[in-house]
Protein backbone atom coordinates (compact mmCIF):
# COMPACT_ATOMS: atom_id res chain seq x y z
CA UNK A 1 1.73 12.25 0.73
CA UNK A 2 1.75 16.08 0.23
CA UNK A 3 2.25 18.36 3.16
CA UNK A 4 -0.26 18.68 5.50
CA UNK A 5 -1.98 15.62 3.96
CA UNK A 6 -4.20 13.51 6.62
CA UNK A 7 -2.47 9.78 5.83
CA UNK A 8 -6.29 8.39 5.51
CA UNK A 9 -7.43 11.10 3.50
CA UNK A 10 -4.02 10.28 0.86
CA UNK A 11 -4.44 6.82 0.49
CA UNK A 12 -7.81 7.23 -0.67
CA UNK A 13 -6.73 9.92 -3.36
CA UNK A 14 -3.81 8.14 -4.35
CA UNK A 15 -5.24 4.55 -4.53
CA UNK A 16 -8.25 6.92 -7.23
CA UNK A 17 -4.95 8.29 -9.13
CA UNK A 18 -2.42 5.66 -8.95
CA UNK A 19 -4.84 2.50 -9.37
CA UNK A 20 -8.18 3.39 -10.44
CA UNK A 21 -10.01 2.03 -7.48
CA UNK A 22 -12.07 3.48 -4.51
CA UNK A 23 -11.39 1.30 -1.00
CA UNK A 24 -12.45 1.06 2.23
CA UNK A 25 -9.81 1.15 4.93
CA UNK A 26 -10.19 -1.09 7.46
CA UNK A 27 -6.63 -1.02 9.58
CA UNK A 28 -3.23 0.44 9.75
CA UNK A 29 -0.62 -2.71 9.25
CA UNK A 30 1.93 -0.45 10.60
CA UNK A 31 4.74 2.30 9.75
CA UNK A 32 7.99 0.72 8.66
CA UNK A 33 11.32 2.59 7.74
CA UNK A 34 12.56 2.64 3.89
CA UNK A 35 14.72 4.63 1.51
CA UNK A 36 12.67 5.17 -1.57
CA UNK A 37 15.09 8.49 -2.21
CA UNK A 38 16.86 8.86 1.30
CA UNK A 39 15.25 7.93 3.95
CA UNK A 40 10.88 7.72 4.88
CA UNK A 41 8.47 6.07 6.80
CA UNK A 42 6.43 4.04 5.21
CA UNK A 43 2.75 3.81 6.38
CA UNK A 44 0.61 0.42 5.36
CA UNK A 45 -3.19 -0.17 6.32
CA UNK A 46 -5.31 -2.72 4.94
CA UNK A 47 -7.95 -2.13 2.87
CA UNK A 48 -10.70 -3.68 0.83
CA UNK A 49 -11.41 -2.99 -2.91
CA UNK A 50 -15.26 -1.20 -2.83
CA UNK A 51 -15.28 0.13 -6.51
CA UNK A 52 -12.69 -0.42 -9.61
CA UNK A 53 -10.70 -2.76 -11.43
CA UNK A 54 -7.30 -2.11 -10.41
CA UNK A 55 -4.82 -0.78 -13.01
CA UNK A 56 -1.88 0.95 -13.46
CA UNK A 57 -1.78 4.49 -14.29
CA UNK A 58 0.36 7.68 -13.21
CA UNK A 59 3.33 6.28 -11.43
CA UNK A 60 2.63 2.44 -11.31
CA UNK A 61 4.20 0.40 -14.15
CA UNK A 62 1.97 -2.63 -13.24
CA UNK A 63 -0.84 -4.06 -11.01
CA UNK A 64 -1.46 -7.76 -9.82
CA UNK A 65 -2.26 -9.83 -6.73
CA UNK A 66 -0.23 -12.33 -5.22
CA UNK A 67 -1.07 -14.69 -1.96
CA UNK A 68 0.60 -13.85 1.32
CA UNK A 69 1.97 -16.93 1.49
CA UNK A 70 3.93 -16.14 -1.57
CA UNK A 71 4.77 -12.64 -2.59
CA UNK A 72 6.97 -11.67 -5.68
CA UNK A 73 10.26 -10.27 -5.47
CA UNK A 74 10.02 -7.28 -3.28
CA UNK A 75 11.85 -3.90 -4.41
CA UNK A 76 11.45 -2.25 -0.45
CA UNK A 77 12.04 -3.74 2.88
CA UNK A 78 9.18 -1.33 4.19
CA UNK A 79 6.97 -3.44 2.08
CA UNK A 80 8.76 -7.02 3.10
CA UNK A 81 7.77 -6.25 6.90
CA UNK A 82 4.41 -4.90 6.18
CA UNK A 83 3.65 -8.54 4.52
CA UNK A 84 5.05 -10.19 7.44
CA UNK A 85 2.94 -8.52 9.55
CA UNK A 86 -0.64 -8.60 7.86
CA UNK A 87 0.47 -11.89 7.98
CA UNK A 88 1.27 -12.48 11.26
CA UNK A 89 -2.30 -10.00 12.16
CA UNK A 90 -4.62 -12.04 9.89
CA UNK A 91 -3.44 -15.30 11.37
């Protein structure tokens, strides 16, 4: 996010730039602590794909989906306990 960005507003520019795709949001997951370079909060929501094929572009080396049930090798813990708890809300 820049300064002064809405969070909503954001995700919807940065899912355009970074992925290619327009969503819809539907929830906030939650805000979980990290250290991408120091120290942030990250903020999840869920959200469903409403235009695009998602690719990578800017920023993102690669896109692909995974099932809950078995993610990939996670870089950030901010993203570990997001997981576990769309997983735990969708249950």
């Amino acid at each position: 996010m820049n300064i002064g960005d809405e969070p909503r507003a954001a995700l919807l520019r940065e899912c355009r730039r970074e992925f290619g795709v327009a969503v819809r949001i539907h929830e906030i997951i939650g805000a979980f602590p990290d250290t991408f370079a120091g120290g942030e909060i990250a903020i999840y929501y869920r959200c469903g794909l409403q235009s695009g094929k998602p690719r990578p572009a800017d920023l993102v080396d690669a896109v692909d989906w995974f099932p809950l049930e078995a993610p990939p090798d996670l870089a950030f813990g901010s993203t570990k306990a997001a997981i576990a708890a769309l997983r735990t809300t969708l249950k």
